[in-house]
Protein backbone atom coordinates (compact mmCIF):
# COMPACT_ATOMS: atom_id res chain seq x y z
CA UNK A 1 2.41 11.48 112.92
CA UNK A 2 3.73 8.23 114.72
CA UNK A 3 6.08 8.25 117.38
CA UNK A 4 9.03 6.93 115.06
CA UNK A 5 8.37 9.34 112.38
CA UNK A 6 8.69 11.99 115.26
CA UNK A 7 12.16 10.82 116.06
CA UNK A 8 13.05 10.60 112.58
CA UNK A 9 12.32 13.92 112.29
CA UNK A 10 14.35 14.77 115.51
CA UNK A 11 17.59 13.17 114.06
CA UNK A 12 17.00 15.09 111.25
CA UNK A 13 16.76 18.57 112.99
CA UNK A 14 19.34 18.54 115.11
CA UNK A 15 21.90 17.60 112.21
CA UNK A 16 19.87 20.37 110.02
CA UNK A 17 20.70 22.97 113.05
CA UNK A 18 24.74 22.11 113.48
CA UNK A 19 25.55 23.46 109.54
CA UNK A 20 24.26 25.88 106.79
CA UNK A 21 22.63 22.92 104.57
CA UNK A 22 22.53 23.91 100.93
CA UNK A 23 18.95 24.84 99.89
CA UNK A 24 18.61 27.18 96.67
CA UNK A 25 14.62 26.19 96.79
CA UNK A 26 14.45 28.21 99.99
CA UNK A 27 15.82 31.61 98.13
CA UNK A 28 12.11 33.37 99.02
CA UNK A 29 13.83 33.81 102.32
CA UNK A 30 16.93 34.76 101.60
CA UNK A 31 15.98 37.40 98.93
CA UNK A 32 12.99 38.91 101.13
CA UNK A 33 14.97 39.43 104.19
CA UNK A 34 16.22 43.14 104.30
CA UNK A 35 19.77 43.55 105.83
CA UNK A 36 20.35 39.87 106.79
CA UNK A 37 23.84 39.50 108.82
CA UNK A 38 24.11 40.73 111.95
CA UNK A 39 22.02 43.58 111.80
CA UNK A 40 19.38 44.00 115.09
CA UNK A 41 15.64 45.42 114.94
CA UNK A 42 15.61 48.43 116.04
CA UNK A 43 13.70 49.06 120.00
CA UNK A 44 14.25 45.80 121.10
CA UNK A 45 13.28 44.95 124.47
CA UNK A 46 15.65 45.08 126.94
CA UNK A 47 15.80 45.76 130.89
CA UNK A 48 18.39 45.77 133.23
CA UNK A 49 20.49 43.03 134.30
CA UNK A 50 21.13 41.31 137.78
CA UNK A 51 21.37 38.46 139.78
CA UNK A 52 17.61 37.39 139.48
CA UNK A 53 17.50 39.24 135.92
CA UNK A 54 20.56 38.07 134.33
CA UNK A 55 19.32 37.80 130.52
CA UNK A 56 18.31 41.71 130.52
CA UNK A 57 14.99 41.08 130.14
CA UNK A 58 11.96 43.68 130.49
CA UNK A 59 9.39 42.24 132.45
CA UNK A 60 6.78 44.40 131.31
CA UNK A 61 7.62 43.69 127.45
CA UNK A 62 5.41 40.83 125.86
CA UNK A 63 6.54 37.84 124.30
CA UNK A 64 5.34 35.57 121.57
CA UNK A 65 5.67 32.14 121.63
CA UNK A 66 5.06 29.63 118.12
CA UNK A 67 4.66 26.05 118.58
CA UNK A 68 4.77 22.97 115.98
CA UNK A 69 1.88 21.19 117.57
CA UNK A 70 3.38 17.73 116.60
CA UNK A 71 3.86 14.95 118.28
CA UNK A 72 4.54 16.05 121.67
CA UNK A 73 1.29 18.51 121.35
CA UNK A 74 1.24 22.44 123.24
CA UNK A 75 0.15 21.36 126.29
CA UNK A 76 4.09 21.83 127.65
CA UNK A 77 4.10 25.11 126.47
CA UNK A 78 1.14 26.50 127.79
CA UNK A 79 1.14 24.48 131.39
CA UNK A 80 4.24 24.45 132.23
CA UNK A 81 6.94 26.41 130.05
CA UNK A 82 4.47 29.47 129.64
CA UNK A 83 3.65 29.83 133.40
CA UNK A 84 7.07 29.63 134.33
CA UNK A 85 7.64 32.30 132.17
CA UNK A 86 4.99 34.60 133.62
CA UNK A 87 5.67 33.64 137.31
CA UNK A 88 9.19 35.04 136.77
CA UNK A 89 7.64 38.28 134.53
CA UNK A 90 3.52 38.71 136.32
CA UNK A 91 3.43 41.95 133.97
CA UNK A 92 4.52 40.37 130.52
CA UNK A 93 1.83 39.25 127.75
CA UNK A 94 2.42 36.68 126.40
CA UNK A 95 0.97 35.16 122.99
CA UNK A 96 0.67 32.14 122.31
CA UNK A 97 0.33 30.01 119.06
CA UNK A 98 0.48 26.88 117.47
CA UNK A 99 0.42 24.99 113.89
CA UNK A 100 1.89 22.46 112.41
CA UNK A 101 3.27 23.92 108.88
CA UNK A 102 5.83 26.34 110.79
CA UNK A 103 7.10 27.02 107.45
CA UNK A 104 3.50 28.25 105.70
CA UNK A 105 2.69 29.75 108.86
CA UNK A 106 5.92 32.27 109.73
CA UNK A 107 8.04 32.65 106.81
CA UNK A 108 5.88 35.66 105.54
CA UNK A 109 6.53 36.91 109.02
CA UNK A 110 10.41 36.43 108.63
CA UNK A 111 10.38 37.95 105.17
CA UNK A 112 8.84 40.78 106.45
CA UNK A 113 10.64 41.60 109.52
CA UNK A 114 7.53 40.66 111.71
CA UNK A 115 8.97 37.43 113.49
CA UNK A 116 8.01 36.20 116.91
CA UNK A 117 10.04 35.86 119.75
CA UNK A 118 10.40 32.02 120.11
CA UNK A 119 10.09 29.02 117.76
CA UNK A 120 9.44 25.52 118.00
CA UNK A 121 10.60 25.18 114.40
CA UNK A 122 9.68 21.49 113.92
CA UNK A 123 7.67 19.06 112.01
CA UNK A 124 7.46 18.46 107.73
CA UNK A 125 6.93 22.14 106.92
CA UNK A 126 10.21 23.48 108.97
CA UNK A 127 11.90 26.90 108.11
CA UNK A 128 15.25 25.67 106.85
CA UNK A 129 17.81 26.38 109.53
CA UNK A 130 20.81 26.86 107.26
CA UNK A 131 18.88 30.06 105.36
CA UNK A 132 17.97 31.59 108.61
CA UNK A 133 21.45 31.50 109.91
CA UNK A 134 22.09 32.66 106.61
CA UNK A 135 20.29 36.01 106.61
CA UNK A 136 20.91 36.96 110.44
CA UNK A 137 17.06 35.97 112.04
CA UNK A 138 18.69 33.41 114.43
CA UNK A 139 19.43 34.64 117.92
CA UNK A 140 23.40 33.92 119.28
CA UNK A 141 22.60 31.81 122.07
CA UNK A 142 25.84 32.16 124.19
CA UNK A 143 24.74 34.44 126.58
CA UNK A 144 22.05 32.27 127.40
CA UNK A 145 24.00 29.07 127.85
CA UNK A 146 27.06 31.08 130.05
CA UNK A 147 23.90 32.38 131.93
CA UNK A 148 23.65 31.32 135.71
CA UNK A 149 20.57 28.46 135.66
CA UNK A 150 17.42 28.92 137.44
CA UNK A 151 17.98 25.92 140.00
CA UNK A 152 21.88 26.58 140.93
CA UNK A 153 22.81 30.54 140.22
CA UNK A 154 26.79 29.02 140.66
CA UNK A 155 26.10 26.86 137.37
CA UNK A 156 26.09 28.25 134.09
CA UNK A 157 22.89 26.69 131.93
CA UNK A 158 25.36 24.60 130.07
CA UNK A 159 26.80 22.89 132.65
CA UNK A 160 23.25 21.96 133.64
CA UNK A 161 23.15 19.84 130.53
CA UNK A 162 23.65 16.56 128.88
CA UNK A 163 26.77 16.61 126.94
CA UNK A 164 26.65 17.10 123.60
CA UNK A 165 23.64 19.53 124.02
CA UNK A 166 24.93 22.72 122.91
CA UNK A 167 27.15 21.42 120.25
CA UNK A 168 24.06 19.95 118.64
CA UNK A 169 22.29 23.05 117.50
CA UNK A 170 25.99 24.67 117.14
CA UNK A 171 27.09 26.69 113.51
CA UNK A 172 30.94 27.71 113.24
CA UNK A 173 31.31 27.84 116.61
CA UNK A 174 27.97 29.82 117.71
CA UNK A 175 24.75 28.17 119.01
CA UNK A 176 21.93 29.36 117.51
CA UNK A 177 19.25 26.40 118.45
CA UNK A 178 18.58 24.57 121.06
CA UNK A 179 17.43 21.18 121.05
CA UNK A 180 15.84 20.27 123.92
CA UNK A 181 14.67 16.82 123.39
CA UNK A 182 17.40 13.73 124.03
CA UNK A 183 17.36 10.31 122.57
CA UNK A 184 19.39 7.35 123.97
CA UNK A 185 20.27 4.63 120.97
CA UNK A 186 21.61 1.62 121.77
CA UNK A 187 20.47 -2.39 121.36
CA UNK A 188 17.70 -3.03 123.22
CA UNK A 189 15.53 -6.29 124.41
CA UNK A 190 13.50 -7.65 126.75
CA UNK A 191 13.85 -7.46 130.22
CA UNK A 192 11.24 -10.40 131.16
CA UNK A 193 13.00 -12.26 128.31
CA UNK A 194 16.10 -12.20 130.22
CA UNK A 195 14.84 -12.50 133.15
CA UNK A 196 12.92 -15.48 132.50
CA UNK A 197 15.49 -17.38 130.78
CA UNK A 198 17.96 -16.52 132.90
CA UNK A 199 19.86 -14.08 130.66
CA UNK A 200 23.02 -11.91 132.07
CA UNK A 201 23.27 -8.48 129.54
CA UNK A 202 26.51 -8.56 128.53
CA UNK A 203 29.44 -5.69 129.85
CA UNK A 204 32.00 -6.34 126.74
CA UNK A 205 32.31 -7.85 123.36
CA UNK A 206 33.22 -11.10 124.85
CA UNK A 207 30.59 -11.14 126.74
CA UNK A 208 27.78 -10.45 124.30
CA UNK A 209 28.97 -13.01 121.77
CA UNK A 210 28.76 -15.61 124.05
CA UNK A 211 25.22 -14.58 124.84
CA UNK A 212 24.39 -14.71 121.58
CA UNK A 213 25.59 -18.48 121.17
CA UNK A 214 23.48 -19.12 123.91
CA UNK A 215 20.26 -17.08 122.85
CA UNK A 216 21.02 -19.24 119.16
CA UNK A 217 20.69 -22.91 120.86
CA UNK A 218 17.65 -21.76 122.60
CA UNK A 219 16.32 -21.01 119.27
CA UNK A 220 15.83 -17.24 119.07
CA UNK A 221 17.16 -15.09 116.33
CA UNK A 222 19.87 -13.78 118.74
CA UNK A 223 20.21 -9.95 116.74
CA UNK A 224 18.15 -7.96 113.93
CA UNK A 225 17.72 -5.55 112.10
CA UNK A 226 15.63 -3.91 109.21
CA UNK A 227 17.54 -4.58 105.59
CA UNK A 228 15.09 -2.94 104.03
CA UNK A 229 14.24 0.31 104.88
CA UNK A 230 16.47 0.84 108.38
CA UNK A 231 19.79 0.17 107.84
CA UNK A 232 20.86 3.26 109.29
CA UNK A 233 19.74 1.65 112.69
CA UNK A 234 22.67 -0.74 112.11
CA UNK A 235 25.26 1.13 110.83
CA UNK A 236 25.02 3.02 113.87
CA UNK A 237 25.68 0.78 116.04
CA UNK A 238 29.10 -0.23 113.52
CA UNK A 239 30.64 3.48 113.99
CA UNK A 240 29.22 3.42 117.74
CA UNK A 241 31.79 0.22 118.24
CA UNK A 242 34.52 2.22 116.10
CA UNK A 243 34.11 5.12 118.66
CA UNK A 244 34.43 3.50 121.47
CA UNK A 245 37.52 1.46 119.89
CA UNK A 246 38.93 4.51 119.11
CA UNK A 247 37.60 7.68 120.47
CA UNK A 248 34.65 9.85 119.04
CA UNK A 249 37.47 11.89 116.90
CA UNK A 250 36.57 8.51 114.53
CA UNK A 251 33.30 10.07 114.11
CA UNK A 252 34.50 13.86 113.97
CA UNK A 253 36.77 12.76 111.05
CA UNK A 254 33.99 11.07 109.13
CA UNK A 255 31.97 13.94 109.15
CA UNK A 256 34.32 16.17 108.03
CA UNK A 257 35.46 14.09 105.25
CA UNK A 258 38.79 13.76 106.30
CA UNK A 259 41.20 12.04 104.54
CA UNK A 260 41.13 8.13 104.78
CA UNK A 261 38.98 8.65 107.89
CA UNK A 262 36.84 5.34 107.00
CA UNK A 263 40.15 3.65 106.23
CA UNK A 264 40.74 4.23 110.08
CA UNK A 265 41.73 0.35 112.08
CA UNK A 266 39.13 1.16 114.06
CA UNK A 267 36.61 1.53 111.59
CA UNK A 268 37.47 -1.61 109.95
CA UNK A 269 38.05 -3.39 113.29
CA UNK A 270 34.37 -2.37 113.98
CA UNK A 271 32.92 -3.18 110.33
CA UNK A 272 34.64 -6.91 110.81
CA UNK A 273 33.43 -7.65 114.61
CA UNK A 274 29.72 -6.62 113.07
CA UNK A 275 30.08 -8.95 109.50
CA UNK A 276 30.89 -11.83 111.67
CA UNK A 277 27.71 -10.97 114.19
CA UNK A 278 26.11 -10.64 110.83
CA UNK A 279 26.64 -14.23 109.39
CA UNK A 280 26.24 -16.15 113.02
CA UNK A 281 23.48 -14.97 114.33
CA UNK A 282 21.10 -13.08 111.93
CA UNK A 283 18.03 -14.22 109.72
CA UNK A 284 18.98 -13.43 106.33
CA UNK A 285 15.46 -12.77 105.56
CA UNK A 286 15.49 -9.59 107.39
CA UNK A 287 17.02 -7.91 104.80
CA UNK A 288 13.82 -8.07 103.38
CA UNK A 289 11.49 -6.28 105.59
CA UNK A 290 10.98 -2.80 107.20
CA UNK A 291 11.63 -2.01 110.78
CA UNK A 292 8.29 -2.19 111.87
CA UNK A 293 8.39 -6.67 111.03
CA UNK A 294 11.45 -6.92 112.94
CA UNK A 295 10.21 -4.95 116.05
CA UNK A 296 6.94 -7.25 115.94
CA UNK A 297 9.13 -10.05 115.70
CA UNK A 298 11.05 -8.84 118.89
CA UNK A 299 7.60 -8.37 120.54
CA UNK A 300 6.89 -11.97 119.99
CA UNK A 301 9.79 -13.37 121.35
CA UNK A 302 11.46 -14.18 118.21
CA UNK A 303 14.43 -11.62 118.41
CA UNK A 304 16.72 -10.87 121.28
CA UNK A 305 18.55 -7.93 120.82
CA UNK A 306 17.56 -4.95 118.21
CA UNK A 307 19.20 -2.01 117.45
CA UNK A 308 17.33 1.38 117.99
CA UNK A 309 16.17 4.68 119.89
CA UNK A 310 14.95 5.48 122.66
CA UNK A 311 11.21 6.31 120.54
CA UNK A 312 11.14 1.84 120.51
CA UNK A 313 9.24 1.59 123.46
CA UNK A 314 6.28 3.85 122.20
CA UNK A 315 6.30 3.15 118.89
CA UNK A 316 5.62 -0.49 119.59
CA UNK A 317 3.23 0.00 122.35
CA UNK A 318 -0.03 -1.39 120.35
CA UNK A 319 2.17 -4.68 119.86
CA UNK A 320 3.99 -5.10 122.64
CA UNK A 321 2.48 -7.98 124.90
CA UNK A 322 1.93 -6.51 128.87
CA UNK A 323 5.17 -6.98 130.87
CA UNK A 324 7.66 -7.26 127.78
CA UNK A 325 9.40 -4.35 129.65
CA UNK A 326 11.79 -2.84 127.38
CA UNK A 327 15.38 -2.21 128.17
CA UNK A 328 18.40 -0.66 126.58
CA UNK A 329 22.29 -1.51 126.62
CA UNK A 330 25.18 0.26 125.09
CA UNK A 331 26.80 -1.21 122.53
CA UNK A 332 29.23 -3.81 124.15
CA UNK A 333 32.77 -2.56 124.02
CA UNK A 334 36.35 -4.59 124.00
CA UNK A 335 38.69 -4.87 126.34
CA UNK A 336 41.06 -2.36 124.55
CA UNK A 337 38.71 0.19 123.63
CA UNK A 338 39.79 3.81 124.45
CA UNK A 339 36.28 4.87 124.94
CA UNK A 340 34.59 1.78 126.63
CA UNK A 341 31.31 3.78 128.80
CA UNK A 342 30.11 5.80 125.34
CA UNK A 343 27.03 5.76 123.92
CA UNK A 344 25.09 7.25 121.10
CA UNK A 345 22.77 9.48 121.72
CA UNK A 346 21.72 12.83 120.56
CA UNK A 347 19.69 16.39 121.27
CA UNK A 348 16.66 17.26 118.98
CA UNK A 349 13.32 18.82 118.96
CA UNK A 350 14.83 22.21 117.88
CA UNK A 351 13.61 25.58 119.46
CA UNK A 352 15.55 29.25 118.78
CA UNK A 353 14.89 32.90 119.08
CA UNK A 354 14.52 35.24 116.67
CA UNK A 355 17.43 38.05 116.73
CA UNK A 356 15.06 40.44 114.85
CA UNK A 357 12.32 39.82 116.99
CA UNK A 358 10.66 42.41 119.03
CA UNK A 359 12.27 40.67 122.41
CA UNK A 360 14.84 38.19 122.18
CA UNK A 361 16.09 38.63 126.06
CA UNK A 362 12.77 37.39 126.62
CA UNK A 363 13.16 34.15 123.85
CA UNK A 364 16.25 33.50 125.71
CA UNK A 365 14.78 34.20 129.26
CA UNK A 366 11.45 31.58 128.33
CA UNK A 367 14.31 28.72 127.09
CA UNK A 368 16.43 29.23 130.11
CA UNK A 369 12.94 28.14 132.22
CA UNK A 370 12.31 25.59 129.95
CA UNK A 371 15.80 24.05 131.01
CA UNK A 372 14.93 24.62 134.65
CA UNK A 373 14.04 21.49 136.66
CA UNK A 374 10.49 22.43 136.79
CA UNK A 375 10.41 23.08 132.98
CA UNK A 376 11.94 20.08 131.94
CA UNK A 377 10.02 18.04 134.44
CA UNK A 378 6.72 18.91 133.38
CA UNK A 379 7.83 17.90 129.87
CA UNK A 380 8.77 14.56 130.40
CA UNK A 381 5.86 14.00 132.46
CA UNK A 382 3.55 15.08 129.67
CA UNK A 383 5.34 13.49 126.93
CA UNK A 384 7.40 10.54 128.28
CA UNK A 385 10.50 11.68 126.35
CA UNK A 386 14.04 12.35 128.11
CA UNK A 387 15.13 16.19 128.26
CA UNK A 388 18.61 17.41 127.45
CA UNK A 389 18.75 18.99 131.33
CA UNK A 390 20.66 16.28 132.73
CA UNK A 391 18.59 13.84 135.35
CA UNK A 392 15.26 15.61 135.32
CA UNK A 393 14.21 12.74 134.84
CA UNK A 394 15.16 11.22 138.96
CA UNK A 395 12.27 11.52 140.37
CA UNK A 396 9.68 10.77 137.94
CA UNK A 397 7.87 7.48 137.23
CA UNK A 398 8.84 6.87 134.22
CA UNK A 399 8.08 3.80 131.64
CA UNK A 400 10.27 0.62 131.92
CA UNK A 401 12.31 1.77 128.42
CA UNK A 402 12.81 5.11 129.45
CA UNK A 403 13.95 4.26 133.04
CA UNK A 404 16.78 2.08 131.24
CA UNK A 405 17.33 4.68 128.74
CA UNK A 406 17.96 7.11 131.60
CA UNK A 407 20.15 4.49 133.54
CA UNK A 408 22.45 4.23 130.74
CA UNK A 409 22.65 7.70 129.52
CA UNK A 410 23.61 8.54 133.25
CA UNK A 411 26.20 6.22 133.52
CA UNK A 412 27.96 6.83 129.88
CA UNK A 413 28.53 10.66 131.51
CA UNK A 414 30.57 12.88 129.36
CA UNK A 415 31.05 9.66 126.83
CA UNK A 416 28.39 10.61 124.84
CA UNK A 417 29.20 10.96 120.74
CA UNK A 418 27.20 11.15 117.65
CA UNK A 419 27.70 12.26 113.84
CA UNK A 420 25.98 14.58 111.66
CA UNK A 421 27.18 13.55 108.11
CA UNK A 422 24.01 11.60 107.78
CA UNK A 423 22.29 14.59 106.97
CA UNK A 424 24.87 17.39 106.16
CA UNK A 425 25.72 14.71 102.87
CA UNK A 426 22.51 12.92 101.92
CA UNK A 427 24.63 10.33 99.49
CA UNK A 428 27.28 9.72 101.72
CA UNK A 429 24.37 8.23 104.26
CA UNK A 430 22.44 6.43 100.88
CA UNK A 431 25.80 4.76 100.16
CA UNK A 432 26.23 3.52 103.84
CA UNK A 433 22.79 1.91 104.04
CA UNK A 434 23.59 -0.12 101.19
CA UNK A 435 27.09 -0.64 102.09
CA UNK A 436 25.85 -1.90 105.64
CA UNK A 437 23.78 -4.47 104.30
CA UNK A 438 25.82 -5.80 102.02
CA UNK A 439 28.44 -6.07 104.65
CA UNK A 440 26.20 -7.46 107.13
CA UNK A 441 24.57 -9.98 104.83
CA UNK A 442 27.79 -11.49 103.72
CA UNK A 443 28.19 -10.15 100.43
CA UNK A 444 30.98 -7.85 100.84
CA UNK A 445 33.91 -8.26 104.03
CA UNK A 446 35.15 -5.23 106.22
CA UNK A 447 38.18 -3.88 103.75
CA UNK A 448 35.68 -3.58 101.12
CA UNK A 449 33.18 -2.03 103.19
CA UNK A 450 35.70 0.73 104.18
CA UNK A 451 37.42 1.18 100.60
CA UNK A 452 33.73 1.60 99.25
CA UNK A 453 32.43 4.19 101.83
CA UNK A 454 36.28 5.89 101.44
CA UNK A 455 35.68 6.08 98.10
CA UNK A 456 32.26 7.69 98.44
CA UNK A 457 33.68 9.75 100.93
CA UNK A 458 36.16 11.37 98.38
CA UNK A 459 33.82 11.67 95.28
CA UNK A 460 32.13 14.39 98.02
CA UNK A 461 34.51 16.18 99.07
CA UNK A 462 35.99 16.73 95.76
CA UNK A 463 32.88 17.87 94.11
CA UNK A 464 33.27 21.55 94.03
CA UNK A 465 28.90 21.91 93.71
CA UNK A 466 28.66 20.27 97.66
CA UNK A 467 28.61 22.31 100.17
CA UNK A 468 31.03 21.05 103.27
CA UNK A 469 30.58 21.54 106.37
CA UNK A 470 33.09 21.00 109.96
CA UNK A 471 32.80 20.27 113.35
């Protein structure tokens, strides 16, 4: 599995965590799951709680642990997350396994009231989220985030996080996942490029289209982006520039199909500054080729700024010549905007605990380690990938894309918005792709862009057969 198709998979998660997703294929589940609801296993561990034990774990009681040995491997589990575990508990067992078709591997267990303790529920072959929330097997993690964290007793876990953590994995109003992996988007470029030509990265809208004029004359496709399979990298970046214009309540509304929420000034404001970035400075031929033939063309000097995550840097590494040194900037704001220092950027990599396994204290106790310095430390150290436990990261020497990643994520604060509608309403996103490129490639203006996507908007949330879903 490639780095990018790792991330993919990440978006999708997270948004697959926040809401009960519609899935009648996934009724084995449902219908072999005695008692669903709220209903506990019976002799649970538990100990007593205290300062140093706050979860209630028993320290004697084992724990199992079940990880999707994907992309970023086992190795954090069992080297760092594991012994943190067991240096906290000496006495507790702990079992360990890995696969990567959680699905084929557990959901026997789950239909039989058998499940482990903690899952990395990840990869192609996931158990779908909304049908364990569904029948009660998902743990209530809000005693875990209000719990005191392992490097400052006086913080709770949450506040020990990047915002926008906990409402990531986050179902009518409970957390039931957490996603522990973050991923900065934004438009990023080449820091010897800039350096070398004498380049200044633009701080507002103003600034960046003048850039552009410049990076034009000097005969560089000055922006780009993948027409034909990634236009979802793009029309990011359009409601990123509507949020910060005004406020991530844009977004909110969107994904809960509010009425005329893409009709919004600041969504059309947004679509119009982006058509007219569109016909200046792109290659109409882009529209033509996959993300992959743009990103080379970046790597070649041929493209200045490209819109992506924070996965760019890795994915490209076979093509990217020595000291390209990627780099990352949020997407350039106005002068007006209500939310100038946002950015994009989201939690994934989903991990919960079962509430009808044999110790969920423990499940809880093992994630609140894992959100420790130390825990998320040795992750990014073994993976190269930004945790959600905010600046872990200081410290560590990390790549040249990461170390901007990290710069900007730092600076945007509590600024930090994303959507979910992408994935909680699968046409809705299939009608923005093509919308985006049609606005973007000059066939269709910014009122038609929004009365299209309005439109598509409404057709959903009248159909009585889709599920909705609210944040």
């Amino acid at each position: 599995m490639s780095d990018n198709d790792l991330n993919r998979r990440t978006l999708l998660r997270r948004t697959a965590a926040a809401g009960l997703l519609a899935t009648p294929a996934m009724g084995f589940l449902s219908a072999c799951v005695a008692g669903g609801g709220d209903e506990e296993t019976a002799d649970q561990a538990e100990g007593e709680k205290s300062a140093e034990n706050p979860l209630g774990v028993d320290g004697k009681a084992p724990l199992e642990i079940v990880i999707f040995n994907g992309g970023y491997g086992e190795k954090y589990a069992t080297d760092v997350h594991e012994p943190l575990y067991k240096a906290k508990f000496p006495e507790a067992q702990i079992k360990h396994s890995a696969t990567q078709e959680i699905a084929t591997t557990l959901q026997p267990r789950f239909a039989g009231g058998t499940p482990p303790d903690f899952v990395n529920n990840s990869g192609t072959k996931y158990m779908d989220f909304g049908t364990l929330i569904q029948d009660g097997q998902l743990q209530d993690l809000t005693e875990l985030f209000a719990a005191p964290s392992v490097d400052d007793p006086a913080k709770k876990v949450s506040d020990t996080l990047v915002a926008g953590t906990v409402d990531s994995g986050t179902y009518n109003g409970k957390p039931y996942v957490l996603n522990y992996v973050f991923t900065v988007y934004g438009l990023w470029y080449s820091d010897k490029l800039f350096k070398d030509k004498g380049w200044t990265v633009p701080a507002t809208w103003a600034d960046f289209t003048k850039l552009l004029d410049t990076i034009k004359a000097a005969g560089i496709t000055p922006y780009a982006y993948a027409g034909k399979n990634a236009p979802y990298y793009q029309y990011l970046v359009i409601l990123s520039s509507a949020a910060k214009m005004g406020g991530a309540d844009i977004l909110k509304n969107i994904d809960n199909l509010a009425d005329g929420a893409w009709k919004d000034p600041a969504v059309k404001a947004a679509a119009a500054q982006w058509a007219e970035i569109g016909a200046k400075y792109m290659d109409k031929a882009d529209e033509g080729l996959i993300h992959t033939e743009v990103q080379l063309k970046q790597n070649q000097g041929k493209v200045a700024f490209y819109p992506s995550g924070s996965w760019l840097e890795a994915e490209q590494s076979a093509s990217t010549p020595e000291g390209f040194n990627y780099a990352v900037m949020p997407v350039p704001a106005g002068a007006s905007d209500k939310l100038a220092g946002g950015l994009y950027a989201t939690a994934g990599e989903p991990y919960f605990v079962s509430a009808k396994g044999a110790n969920p204290r423990g499940g809880m106790e093992y994630m609140r380690q894992m959100l420790s310095s130390k825990g998320a430390k040795g992750f990014i150290e073994l993976n190269k990938s930004l945790t959600a436990v905010a600046g872990a990261e200081e410290g560590i020497s990390l790549s040249p894309g990461l170390t901007s990643a990290s710069g900007v994520l730092k600076a945007a604060g509590d600024g930090v918005f994303s959507y979910r509608f992408d994935s909680w309403y699968k046409e809705l996103d299939t009608e923005l792709r093509t919308a985006t490129n049609a606005l973007m490639f000059g066939r269709e203006n910014a009122d038609q862009f929004c009365e299209r996507m309005q439109k598509k908007a409404d057709a959903i949330k009248a159909d009585s057969s889709v599920t909705k879903f609210t944040r």
